[in-house]
N, C-alpha and C. Protein backbone atom coordinates (compact mmCIF):
# COMPACT_ATOMS: atom_id res chain seq x y z
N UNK A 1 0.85 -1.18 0.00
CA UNK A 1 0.00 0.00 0.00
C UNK A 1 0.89 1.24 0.00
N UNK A 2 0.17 2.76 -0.50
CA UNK A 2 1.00 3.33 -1.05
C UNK A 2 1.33 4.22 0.59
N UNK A 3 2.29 4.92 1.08
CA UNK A 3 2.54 5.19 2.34
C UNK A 3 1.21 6.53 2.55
N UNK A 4 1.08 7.18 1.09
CA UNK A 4 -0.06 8.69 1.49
C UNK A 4 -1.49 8.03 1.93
N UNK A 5 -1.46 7.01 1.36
CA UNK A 5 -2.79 6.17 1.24
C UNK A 5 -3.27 5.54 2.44
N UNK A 6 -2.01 5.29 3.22
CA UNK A 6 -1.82 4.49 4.35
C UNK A 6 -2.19 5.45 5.27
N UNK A 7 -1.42 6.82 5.04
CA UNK A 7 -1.71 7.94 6.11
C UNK A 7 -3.11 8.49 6.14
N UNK A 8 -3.16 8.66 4.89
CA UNK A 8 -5.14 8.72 4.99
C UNK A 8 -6.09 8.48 5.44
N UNK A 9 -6.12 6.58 5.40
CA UNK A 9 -6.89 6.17 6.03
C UNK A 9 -6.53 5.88 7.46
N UNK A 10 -5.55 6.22 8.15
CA UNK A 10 -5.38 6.66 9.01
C UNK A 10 -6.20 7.78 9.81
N UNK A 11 -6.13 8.66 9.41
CA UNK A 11 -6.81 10.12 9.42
C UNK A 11 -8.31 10.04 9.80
N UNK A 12 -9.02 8.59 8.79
CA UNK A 12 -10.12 8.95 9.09
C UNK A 12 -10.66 7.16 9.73
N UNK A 13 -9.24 7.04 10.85
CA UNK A 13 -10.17 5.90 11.75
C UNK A 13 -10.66 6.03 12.73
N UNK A 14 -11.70 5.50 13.49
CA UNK A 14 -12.17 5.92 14.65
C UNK A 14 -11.88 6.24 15.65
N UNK A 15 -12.14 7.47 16.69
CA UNK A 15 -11.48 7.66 17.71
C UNK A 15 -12.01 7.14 18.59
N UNK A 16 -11.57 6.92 20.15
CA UNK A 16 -12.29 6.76 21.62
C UNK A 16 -12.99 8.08 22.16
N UNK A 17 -12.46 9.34 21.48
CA UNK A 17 -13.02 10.35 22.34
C UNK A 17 -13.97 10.97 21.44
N UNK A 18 -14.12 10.34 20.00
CA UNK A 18 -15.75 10.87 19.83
C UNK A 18 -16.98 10.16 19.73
N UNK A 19 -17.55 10.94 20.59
CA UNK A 19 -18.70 10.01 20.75
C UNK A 19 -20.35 10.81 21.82
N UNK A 20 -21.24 10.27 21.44
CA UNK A 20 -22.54 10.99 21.78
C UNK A 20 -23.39 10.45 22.54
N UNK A 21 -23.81 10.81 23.45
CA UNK A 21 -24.74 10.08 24.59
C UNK A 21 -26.53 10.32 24.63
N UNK A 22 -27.45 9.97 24.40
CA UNK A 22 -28.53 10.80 24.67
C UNK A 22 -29.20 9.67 25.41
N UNK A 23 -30.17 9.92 26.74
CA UNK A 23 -30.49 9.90 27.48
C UNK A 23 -31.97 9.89 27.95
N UNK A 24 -32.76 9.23 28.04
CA UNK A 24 -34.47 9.47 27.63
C UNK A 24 -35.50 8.55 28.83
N UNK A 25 -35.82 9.35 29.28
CA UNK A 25 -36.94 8.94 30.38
C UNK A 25 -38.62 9.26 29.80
N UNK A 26 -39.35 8.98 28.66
CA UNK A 26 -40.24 9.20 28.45
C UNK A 26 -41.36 9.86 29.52
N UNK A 27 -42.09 8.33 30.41
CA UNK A 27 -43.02 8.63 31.43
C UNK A 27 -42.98 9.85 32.29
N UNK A 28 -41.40 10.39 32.74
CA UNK A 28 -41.46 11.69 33.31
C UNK A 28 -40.90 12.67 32.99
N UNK A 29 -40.78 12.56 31.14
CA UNK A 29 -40.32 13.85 30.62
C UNK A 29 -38.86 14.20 30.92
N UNK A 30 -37.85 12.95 31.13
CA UNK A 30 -36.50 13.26 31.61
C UNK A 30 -36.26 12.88 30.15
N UNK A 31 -34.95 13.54 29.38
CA UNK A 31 -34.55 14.20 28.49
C UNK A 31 -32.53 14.58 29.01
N UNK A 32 -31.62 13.90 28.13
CA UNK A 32 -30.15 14.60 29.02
C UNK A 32 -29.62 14.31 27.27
N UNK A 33 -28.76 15.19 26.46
CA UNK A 33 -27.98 15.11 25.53
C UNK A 33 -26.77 14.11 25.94
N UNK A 34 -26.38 13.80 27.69
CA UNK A 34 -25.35 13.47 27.88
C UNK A 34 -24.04 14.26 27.50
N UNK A 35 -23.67 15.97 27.61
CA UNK A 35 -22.71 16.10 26.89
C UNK A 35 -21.94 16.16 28.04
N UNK A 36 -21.94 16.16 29.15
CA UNK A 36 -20.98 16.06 30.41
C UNK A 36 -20.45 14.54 30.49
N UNK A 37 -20.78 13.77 29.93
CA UNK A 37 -20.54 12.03 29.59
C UNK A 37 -18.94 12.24 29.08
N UNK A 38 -17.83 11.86 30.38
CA UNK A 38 -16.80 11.63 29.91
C UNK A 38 -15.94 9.98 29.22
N UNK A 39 -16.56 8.91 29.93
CA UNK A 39 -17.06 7.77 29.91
C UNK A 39 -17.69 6.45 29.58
N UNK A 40 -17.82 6.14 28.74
CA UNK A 40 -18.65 5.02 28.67
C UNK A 40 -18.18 4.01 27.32
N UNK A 41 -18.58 3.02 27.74
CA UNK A 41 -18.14 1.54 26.73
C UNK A 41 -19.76 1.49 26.32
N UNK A 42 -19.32 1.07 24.55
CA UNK A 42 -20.54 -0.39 24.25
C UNK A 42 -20.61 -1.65 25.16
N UNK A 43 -21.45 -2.01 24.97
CA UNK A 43 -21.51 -3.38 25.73
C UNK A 43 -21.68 -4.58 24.43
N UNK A 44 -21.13 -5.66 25.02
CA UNK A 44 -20.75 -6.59 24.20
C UNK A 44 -21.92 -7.64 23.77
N UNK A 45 -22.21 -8.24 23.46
CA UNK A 45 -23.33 -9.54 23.20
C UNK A 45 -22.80 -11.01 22.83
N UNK A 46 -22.96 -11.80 24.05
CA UNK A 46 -21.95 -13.19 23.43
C UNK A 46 -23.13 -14.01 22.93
N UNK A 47 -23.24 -15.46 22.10
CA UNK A 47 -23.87 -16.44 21.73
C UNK A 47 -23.23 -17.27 22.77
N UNK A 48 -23.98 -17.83 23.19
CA UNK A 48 -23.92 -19.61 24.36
C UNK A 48 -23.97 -20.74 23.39
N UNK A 49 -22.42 -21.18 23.40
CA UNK A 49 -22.67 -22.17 22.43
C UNK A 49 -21.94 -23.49 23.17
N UNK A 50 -23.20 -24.86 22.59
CA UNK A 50 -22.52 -25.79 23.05
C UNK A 50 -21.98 -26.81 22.39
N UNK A 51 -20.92 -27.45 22.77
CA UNK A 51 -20.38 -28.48 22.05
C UNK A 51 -20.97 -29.91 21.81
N UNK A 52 -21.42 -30.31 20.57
CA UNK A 52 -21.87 -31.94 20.51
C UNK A 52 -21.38 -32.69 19.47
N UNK A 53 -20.57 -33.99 19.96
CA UNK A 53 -20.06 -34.89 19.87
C UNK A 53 -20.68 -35.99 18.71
N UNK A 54 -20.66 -36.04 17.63
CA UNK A 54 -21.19 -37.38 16.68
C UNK A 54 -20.11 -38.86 16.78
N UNK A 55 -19.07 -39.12 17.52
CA UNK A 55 -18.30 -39.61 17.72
C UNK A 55 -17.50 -40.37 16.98
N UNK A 56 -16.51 -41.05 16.67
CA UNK A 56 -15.31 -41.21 15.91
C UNK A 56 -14.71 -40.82 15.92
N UNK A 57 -14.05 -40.23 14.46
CA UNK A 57 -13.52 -39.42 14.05
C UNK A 57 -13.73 -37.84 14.27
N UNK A 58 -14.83 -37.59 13.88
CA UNK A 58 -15.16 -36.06 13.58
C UNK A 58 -15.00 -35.29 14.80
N UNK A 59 -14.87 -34.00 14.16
CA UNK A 59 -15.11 -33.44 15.45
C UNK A 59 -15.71 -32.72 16.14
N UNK A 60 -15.80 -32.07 17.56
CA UNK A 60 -17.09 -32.15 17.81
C UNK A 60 -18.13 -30.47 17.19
N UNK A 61 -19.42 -30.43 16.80
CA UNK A 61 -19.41 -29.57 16.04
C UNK A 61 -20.52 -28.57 17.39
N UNK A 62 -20.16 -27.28 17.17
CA UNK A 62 -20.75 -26.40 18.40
C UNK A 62 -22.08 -25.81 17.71
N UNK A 63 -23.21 -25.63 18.86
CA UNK A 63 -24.56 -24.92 18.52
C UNK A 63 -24.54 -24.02 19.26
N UNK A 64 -25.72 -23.02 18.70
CA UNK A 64 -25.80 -21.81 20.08
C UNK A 64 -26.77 -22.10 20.30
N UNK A 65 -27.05 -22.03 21.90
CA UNK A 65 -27.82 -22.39 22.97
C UNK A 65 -28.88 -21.21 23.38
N UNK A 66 -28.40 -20.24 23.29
CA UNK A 66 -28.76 -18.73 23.66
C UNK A 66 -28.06 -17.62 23.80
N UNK A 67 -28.46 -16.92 23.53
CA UNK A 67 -27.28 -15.31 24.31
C UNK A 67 -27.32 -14.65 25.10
N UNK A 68 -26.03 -14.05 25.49
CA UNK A 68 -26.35 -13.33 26.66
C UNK A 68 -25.56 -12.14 26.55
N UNK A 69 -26.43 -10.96 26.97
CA UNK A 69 -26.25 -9.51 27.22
C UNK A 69 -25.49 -8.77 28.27
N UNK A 70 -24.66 -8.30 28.27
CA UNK A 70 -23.65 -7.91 29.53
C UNK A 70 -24.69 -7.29 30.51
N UNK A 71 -26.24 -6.29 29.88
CA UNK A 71 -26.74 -5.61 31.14
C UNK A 71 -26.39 -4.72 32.26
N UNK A 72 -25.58 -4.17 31.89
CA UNK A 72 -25.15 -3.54 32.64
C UNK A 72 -23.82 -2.38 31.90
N UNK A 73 -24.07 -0.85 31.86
CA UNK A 73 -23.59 0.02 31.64
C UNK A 73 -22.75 1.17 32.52
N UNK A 74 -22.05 1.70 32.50
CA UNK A 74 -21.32 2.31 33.64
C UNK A 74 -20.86 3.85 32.62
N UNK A 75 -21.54 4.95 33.44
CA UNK A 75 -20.91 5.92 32.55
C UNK A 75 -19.84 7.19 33.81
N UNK A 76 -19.54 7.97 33.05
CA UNK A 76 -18.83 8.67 34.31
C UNK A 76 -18.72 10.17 33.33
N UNK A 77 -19.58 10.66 34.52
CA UNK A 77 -20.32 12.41 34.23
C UNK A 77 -19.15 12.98 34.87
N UNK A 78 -18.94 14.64 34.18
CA UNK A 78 -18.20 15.46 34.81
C UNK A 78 -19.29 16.67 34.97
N UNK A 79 -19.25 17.24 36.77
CA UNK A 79 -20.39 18.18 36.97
C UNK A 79 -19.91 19.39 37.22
N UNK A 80 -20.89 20.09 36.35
CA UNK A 80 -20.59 21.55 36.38
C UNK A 80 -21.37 22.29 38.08
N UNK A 81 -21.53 23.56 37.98
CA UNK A 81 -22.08 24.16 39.32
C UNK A 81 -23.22 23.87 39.49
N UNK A 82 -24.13 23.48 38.11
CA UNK A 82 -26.06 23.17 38.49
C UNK A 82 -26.02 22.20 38.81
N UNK A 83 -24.59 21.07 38.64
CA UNK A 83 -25.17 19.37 39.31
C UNK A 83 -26.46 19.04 38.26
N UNK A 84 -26.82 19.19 37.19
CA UNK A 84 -27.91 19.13 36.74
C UNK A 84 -28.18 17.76 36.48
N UNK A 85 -26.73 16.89 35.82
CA UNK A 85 -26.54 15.27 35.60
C UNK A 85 -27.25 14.71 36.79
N UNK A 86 -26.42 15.06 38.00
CA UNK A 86 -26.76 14.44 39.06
C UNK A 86 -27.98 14.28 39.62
N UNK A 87 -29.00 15.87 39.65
CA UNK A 87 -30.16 16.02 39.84
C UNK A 87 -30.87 15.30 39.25
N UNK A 88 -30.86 14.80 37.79
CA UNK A 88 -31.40 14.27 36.41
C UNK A 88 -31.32 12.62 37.37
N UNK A 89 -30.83 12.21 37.45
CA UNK A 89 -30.29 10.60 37.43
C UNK A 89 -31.04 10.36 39.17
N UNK A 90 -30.64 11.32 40.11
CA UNK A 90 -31.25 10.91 41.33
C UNK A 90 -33.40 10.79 41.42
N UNK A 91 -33.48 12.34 40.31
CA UNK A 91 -35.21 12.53 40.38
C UNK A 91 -35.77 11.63 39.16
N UNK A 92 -34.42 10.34 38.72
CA UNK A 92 -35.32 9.33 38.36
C UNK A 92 -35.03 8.12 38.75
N UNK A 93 -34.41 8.03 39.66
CA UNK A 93 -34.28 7.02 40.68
C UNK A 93 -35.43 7.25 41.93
N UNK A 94 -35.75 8.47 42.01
CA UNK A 94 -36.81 8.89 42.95
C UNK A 94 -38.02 8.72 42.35
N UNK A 95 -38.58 8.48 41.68
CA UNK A 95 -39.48 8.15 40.34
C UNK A 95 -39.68 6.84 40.48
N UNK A 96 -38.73 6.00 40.31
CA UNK A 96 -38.69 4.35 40.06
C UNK A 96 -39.04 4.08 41.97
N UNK A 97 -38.58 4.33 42.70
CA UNK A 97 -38.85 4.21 44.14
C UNK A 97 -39.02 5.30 45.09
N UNK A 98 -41.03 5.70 44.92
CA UNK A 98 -40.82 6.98 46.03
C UNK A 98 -41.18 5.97 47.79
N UNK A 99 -40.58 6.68 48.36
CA UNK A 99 -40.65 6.33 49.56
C UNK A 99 -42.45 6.31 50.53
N UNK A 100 -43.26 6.99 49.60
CA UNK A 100 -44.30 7.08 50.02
C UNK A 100 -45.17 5.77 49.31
N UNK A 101 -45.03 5.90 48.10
CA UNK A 101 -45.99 4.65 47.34
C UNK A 101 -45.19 3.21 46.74
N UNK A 102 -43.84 3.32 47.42
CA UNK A 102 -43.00 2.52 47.22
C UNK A 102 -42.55 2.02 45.79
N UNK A 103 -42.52 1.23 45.00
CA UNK A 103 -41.96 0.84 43.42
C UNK A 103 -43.24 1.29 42.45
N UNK A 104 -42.74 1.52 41.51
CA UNK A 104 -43.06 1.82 40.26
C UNK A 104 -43.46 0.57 39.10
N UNK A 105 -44.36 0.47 38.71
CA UNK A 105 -44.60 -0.71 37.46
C UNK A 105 -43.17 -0.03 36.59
N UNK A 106 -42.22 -1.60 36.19
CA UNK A 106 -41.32 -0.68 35.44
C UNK A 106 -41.35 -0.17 34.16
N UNK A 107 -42.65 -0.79 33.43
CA UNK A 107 -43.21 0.34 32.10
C UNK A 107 -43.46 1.56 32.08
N UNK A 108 -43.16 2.14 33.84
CA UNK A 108 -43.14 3.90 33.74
C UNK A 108 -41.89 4.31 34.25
N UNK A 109 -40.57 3.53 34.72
CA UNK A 109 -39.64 3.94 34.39
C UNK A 109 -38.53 3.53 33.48
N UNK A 110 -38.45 2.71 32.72
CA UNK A 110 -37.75 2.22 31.53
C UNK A 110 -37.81 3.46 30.89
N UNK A 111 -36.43 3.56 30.52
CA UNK A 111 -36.03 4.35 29.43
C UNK A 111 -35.03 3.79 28.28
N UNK A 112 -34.52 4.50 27.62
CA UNK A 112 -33.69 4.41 26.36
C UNK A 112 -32.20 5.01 26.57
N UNK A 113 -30.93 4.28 26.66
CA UNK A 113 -29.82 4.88 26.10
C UNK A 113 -29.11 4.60 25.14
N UNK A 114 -28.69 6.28 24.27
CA UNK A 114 -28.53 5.95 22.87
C UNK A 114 -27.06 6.37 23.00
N UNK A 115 -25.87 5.30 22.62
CA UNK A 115 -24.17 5.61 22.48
C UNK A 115 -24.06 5.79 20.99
N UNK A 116 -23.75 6.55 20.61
CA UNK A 116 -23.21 7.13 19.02
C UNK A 116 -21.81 7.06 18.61
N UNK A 117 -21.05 6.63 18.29
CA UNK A 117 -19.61 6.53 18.18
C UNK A 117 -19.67 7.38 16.51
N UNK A 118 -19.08 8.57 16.83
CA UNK A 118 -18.63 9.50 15.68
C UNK A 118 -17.73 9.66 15.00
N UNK A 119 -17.92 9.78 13.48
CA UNK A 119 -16.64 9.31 12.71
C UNK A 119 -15.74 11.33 12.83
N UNK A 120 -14.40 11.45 11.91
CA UNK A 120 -14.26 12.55 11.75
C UNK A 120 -14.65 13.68 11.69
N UNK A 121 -15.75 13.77 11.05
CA UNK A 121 -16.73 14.58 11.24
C UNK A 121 -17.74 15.00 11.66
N UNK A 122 -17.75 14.42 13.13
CA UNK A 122 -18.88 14.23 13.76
C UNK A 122 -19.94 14.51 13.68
N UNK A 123 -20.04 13.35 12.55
CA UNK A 123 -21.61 13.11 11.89
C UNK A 123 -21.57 11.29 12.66
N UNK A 124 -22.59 10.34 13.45
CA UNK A 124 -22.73 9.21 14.01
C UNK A 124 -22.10 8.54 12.45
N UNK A 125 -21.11 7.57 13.18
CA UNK A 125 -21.36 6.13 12.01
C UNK A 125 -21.55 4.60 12.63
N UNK A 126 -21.88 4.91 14.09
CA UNK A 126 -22.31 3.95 14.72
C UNK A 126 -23.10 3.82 15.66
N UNK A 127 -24.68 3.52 16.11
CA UNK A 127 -25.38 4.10 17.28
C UNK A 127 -25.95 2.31 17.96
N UNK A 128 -25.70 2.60 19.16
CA UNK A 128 -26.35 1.33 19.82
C UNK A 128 -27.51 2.12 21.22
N UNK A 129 -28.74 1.26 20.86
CA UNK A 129 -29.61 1.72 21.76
C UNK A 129 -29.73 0.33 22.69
N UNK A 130 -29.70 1.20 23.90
CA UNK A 130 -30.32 0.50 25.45
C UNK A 130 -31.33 0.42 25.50
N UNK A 131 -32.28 -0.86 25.48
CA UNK A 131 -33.64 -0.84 25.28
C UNK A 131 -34.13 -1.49 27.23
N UNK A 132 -35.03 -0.72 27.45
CA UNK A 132 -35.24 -0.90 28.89
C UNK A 132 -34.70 -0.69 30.07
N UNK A 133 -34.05 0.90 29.58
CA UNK A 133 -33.00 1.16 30.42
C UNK A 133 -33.27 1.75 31.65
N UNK A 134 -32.63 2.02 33.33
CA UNK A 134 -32.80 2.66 34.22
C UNK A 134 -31.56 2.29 34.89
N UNK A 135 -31.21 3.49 35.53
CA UNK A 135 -30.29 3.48 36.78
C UNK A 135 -30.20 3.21 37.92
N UNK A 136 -29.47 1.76 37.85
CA UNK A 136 -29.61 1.27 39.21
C UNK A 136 -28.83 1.93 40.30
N UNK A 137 -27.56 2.36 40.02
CA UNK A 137 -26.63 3.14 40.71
C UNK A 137 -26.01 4.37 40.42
N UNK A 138 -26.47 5.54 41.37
CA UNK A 138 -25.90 6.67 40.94
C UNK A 138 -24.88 6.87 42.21
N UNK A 139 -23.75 7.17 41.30
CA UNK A 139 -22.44 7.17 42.59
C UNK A 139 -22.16 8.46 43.74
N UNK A 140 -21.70 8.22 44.43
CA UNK A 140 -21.83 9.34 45.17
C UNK A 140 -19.97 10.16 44.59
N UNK A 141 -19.85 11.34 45.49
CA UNK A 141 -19.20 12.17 45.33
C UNK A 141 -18.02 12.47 46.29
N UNK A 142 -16.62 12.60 45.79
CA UNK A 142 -15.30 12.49 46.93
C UNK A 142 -14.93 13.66 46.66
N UNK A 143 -14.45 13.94 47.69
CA UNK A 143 -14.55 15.10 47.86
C UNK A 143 -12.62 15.49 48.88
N UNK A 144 -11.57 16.52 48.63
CA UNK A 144 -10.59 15.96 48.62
C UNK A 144 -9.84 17.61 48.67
N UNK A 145 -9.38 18.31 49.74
CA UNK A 145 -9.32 19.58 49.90
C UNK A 145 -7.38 19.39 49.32
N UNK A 146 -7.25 18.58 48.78
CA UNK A 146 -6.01 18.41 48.12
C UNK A 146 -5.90 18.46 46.69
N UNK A 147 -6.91 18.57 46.59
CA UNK A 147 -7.27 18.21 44.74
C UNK A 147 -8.10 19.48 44.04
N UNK A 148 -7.86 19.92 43.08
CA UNK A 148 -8.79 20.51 42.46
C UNK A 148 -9.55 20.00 40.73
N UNK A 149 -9.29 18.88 41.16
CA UNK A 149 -10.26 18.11 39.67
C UNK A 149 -11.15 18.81 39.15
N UNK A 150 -11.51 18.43 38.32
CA UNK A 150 -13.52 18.58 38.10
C UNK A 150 -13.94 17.80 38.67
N UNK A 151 -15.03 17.69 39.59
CA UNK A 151 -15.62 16.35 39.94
C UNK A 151 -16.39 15.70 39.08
N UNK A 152 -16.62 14.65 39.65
CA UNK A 152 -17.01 13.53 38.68
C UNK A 152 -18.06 12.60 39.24
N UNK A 153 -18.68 11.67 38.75
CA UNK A 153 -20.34 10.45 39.43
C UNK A 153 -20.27 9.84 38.54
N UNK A 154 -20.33 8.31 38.97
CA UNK A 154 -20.51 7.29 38.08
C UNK A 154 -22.00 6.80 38.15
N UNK A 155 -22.61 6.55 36.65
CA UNK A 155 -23.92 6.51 36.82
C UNK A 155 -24.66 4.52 36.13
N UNK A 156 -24.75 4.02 37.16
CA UNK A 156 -24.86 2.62 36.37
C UNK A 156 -26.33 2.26 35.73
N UNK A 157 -26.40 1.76 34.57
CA UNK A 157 -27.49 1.41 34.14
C UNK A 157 -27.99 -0.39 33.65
N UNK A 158 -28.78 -0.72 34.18
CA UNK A 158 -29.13 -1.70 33.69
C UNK A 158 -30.26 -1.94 32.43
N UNK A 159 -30.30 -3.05 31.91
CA UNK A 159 -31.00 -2.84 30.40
C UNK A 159 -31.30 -4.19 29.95
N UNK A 160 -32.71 -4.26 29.36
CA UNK A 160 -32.57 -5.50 28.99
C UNK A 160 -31.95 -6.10 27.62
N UNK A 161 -32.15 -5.68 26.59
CA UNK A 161 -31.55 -6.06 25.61
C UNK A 161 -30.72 -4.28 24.91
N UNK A 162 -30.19 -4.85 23.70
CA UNK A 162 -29.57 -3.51 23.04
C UNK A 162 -29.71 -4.10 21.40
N UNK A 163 -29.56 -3.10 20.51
CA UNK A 163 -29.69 -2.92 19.24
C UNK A 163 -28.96 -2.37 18.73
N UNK A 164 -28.34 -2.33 17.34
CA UNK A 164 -26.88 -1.42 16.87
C UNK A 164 -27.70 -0.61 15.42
N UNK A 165 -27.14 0.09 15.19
CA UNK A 165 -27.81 0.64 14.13
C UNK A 165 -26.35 1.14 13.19
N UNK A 166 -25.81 0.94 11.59
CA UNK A 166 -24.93 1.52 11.10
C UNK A 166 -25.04 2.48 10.41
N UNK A 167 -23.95 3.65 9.87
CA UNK A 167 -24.63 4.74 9.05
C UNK A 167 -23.82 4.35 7.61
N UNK A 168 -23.08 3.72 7.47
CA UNK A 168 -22.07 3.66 6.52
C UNK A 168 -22.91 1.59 5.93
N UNK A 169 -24.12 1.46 6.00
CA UNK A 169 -24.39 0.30 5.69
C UNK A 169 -24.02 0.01 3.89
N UNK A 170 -23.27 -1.19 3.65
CA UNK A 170 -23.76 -1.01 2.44
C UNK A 170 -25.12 -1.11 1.72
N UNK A 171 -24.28 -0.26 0.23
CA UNK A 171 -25.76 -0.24 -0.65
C UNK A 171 -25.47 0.34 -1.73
N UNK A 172 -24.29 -0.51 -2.88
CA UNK A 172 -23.70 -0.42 -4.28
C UNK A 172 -23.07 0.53 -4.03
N UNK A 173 -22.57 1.00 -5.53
CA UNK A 173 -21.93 2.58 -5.38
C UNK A 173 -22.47 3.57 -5.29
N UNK A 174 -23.49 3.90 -6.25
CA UNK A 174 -24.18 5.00 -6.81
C UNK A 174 -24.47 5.76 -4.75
N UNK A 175 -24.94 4.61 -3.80
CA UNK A 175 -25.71 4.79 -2.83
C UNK A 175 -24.68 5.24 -1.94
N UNK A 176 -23.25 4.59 -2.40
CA UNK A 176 -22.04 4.54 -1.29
C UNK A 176 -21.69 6.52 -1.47
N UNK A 177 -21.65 6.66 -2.91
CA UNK A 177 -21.28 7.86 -3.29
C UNK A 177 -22.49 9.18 -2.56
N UNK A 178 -23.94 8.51 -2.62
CA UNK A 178 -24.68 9.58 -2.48
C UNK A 178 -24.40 9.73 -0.75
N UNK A 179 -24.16 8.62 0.16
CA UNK A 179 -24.01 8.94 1.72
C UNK A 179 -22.82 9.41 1.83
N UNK A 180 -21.76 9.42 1.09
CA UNK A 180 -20.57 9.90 1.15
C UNK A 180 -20.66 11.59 1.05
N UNK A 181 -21.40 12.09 -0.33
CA UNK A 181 -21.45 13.37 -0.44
C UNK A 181 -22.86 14.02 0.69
N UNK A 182 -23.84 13.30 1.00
CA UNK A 182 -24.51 13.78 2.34
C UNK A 182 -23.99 13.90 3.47
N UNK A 183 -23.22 13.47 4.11
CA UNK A 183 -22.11 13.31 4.86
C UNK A 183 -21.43 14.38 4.91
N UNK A 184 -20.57 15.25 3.90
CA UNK A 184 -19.65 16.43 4.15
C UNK A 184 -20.89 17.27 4.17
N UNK A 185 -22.02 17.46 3.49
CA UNK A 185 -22.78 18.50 3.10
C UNK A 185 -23.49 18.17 5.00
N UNK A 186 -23.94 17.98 5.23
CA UNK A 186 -24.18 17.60 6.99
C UNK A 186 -23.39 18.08 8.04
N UNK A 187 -21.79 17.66 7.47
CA UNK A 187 -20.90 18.27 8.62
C UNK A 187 -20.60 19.54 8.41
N UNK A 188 -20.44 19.77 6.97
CA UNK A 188 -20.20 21.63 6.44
C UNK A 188 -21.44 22.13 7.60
N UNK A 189 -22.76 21.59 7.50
CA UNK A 189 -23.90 22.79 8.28
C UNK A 189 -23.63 22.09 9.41
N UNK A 190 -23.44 21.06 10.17
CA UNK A 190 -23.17 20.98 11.66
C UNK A 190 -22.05 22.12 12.21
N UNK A 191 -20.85 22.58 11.23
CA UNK A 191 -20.13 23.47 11.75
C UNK A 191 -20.48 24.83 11.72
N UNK A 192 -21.20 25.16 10.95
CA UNK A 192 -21.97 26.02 10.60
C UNK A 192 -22.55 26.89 11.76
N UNK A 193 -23.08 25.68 12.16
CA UNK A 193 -24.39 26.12 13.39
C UNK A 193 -23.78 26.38 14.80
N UNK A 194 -22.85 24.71 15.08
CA UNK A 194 -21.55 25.64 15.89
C UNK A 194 -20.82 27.04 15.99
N UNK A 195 -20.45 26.97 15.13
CA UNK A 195 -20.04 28.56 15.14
C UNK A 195 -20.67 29.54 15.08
N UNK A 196 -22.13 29.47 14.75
CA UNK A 196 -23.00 30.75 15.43
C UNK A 196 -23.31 30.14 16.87
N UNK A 197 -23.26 29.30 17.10
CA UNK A 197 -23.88 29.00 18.66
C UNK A 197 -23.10 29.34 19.58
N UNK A 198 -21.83 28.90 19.18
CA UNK A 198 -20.37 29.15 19.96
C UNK A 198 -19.40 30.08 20.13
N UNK A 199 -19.75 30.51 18.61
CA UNK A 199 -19.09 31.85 17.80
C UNK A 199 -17.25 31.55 18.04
């Protein structure tokens, strides 16, 4: 391969630090972009497969049995002065268990988390949704008259299944070419809008 060619596609492989969080509590109108989300992994999906034996010679040939879902998500917020993450994640943990009417049917607190992994131009080329999601653990806060960090809360979620969605799926050329040129024309106005927002 040619070395410019090499450096190229270099240029445009995926990073760890881009990436998009959004956050969705339907039943009580909770709503978070996640952009304080310093944190977080996909979660993996294995097949259960077992081994069976026709005996002799051969050898032995494996089935899948079922799969299984890791269930479990771990993100880690950095909080500004409103604590707003924190507020967000505790008044829906307060939601799922009030102390007066005790648990919640969990069809009114299930929510959705959506991880976006962003290519160069942070336009998504990869999104996996948390289907049945809620927070089982919101972390508490250390606190450390030696340190001046940003502080930080780890926020755990459990989920029952997940779904992946691609943006770069194939679909011939003509189709490869037309998402290719939608793509810059998307990120040209995503920067666009940044820079009046941000100036």
């Amino acid at each position: 391969m040619h070395i410019n060619r090499f450096k190229n596609h270099l240029d445009s492989m995926s990073r760890t630090d881009r990436f998009n969080v959004e956050i969705r509590a339907p039943k009580i109108a909770l709503r978070s972009r996640g952009l304080r989300v310093s944190e977080v992994n996909i979660p993996n999906k294995t097949m259960e497969v077992q081994r069976h034996g026709y005996g002799g010679g051969m050898p032995d040939r494996p089935y899948i049995t079922g799969i299984t879902y890791e269930n479990e998500v771990t993100m880690k917020f950095l909080l500004d002065t409103t604590m707003e993450d924190k507020q967000l994640m505790e008044l829906w943990q307060s939601y799922m268990f009030d102390e007066a009417y005790n648990l919640q049917y969990p069809e009114q607190y299930h929510g959705q988390v959506i991880i976006e992994q962003l290519g160069v131009d942070n336009i998504p080329v990869y999104s996996v949704e948390l289907h049945e999601a809620f927070p089982t653990v919101v972390g508490g806060l250390a606190m450390s008259a030696g340190s001046s960090e940003i502080q930080t809360f780890d926020v755990t979620f459990n989920y029952r299944t997940w779904s992946s969605s691609f943006e770069n799926s194939p679909s011939g050329l003509l189709g490869g070419l037309f998402n290719k040129k939608m793509r810059k024309i998307r990120s040209k106005l995503d920067n666009k809008i940044q820079d009046k927002l941000f100036g």
